[in-house]
N, C-alpha and C. Protein backbone atom coordinates (compact mmCIF):
# COMPACT_ATOMS: atom_id res chain seq x y z
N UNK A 1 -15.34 68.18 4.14
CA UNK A 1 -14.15 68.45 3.37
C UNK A 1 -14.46 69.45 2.26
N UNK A 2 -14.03 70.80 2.67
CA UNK A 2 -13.98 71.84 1.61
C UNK A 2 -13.10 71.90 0.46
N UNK A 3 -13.48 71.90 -0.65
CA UNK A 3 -12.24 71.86 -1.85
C UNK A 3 -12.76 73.42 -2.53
N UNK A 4 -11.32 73.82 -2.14
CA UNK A 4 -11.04 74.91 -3.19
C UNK A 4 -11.51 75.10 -4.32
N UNK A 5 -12.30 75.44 -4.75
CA UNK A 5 -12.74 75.53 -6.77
C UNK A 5 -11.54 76.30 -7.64
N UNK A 6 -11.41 77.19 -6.61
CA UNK A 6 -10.60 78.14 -7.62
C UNK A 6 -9.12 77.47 -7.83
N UNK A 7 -8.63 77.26 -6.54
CA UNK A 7 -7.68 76.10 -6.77
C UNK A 7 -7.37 74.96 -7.74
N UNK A 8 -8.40 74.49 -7.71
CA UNK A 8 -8.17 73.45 -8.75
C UNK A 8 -8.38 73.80 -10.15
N UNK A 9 -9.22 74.91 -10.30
CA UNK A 9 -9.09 75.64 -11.93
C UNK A 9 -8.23 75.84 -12.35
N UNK A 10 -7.35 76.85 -11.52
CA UNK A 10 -6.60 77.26 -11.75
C UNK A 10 -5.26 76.08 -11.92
N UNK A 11 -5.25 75.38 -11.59
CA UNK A 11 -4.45 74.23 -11.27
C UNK A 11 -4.34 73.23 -12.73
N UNK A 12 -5.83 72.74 -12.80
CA UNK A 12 -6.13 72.20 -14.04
C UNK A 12 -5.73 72.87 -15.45
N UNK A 13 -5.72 74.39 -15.25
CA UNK A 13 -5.33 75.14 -16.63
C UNK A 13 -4.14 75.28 -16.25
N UNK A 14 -3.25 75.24 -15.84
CA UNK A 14 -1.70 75.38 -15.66
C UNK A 14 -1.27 74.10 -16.16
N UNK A 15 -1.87 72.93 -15.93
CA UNK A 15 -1.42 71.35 -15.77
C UNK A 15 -1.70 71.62 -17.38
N UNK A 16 -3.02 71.89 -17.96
CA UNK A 16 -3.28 71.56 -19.49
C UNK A 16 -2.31 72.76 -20.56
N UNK A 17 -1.56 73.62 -19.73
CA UNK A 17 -1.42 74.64 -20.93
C UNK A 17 0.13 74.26 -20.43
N UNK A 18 0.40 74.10 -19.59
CA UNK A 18 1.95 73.27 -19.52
C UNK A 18 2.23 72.39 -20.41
N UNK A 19 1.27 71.66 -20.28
CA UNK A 19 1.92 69.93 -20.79
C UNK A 19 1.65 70.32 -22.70
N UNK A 20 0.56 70.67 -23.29
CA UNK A 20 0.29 71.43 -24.42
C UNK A 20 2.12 72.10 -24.65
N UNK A 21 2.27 72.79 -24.32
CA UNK A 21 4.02 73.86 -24.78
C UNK A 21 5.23 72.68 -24.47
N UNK A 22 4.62 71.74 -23.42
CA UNK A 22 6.11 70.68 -23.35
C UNK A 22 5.82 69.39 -24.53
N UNK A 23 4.83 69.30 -25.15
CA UNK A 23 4.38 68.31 -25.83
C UNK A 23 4.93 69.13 -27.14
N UNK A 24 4.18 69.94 -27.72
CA UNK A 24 4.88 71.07 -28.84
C UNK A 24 6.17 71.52 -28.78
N UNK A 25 7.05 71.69 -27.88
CA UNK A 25 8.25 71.74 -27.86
C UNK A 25 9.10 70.22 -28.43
N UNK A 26 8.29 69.41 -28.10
CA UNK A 26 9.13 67.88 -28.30
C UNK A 26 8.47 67.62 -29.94
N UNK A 27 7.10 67.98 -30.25
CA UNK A 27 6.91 68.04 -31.50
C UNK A 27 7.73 69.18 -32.62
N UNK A 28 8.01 69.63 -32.25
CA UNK A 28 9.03 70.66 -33.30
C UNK A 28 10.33 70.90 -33.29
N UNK A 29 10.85 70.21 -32.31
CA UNK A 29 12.51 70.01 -31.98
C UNK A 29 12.97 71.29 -31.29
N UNK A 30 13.32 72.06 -31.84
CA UNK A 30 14.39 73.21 -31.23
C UNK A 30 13.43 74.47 -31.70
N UNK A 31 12.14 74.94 -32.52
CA UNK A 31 11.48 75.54 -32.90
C UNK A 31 10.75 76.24 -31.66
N UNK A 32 10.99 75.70 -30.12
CA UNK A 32 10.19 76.26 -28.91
C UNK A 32 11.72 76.50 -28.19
N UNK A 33 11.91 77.67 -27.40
CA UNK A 33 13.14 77.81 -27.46
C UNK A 33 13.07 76.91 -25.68
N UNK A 34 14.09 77.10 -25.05
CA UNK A 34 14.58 76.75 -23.85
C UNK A 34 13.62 76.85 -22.94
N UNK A 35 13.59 78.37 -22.85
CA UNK A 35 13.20 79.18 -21.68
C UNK A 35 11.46 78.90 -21.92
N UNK A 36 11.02 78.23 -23.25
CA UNK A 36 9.34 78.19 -22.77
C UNK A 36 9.67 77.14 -22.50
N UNK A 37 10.14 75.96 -22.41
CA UNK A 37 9.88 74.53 -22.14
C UNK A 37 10.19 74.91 -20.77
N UNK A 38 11.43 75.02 -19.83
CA UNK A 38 11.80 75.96 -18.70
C UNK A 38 10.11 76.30 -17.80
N UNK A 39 9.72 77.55 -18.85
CA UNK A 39 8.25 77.83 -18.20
C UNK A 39 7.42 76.83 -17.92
N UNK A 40 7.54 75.88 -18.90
CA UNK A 40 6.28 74.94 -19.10
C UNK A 40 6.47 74.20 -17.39
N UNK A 41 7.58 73.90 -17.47
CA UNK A 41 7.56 72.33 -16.72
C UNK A 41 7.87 73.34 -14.99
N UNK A 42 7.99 74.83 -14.86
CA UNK A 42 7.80 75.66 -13.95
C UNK A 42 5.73 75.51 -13.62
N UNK A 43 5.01 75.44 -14.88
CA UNK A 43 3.52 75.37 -14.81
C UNK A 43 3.18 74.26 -13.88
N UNK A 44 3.55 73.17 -15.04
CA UNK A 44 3.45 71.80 -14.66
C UNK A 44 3.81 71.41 -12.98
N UNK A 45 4.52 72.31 -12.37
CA UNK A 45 4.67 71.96 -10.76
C UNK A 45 4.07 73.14 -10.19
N UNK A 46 3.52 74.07 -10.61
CA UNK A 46 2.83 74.64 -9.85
C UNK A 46 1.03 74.24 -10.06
N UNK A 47 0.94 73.82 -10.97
CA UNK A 47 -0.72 73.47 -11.27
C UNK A 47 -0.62 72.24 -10.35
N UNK A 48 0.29 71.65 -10.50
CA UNK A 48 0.23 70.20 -9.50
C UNK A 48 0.18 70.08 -8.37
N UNK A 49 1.13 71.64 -7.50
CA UNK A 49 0.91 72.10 -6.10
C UNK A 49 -0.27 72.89 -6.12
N UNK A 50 -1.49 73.44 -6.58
CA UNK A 50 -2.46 74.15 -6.51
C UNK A 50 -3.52 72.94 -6.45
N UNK A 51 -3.54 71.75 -7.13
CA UNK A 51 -4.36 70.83 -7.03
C UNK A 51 -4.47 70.04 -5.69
N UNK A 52 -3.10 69.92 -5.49
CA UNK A 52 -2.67 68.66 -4.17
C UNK A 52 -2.68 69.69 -2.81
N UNK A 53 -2.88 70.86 -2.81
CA UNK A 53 -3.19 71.78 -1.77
C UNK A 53 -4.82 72.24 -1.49
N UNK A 54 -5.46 71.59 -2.32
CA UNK A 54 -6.82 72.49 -2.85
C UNK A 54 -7.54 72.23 -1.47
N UNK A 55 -7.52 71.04 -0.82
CA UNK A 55 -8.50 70.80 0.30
C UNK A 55 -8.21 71.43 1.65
N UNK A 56 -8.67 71.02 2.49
CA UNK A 56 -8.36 71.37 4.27
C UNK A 56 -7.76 70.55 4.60
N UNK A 57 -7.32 69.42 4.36
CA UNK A 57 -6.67 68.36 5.08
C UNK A 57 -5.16 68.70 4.25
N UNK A 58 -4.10 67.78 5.08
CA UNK A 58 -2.95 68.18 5.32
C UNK A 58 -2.47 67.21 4.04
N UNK A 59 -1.59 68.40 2.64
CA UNK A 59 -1.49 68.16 1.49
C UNK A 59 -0.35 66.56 1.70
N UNK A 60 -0.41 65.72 0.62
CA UNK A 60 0.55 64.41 0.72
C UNK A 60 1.56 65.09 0.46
C-alpha cells in the first residue's frame, strides 16, 4: 500500500490553514469577511479529499 506523501501534505496544510481562518473568523465576528470563511471551508473539503484519496485502494 503506496501512500501519496505529497498528497497528504498538501492535504494536512489545507485542513490546518482552513480550520485556523474558520476558527478566526468565529473569533472576531464579522472582522473576516464572507468570501474568506467561503474559502476556508472550500480548503477544508479539499484537504479532506487529498487525504482520503492519498492511497491506491479505492477512496471511502
Amino acid at each position: 500500500m503506496a501512500t501519496d506523501k505529497r498528497k497528504v501534505m498538501l492535504g494536512a496544510v489545507l485542513l490546518v490553514v482552513s480550520s485556523a481562518l474558520i476558527l478566526a473568523a468565529g473569533q472576531l465576528g464579522a472582522g473576516v469577511p464572507v468570501f474568506a470563511a467561503t474559502l476556508a471551508a472550500l480548503g477544508l473539503a479539499a484537504g479532506a479529499l487529498l487525504v482520503g484519496t492519498s492511497e491506491d485502494r479505492r477512496p471511502v
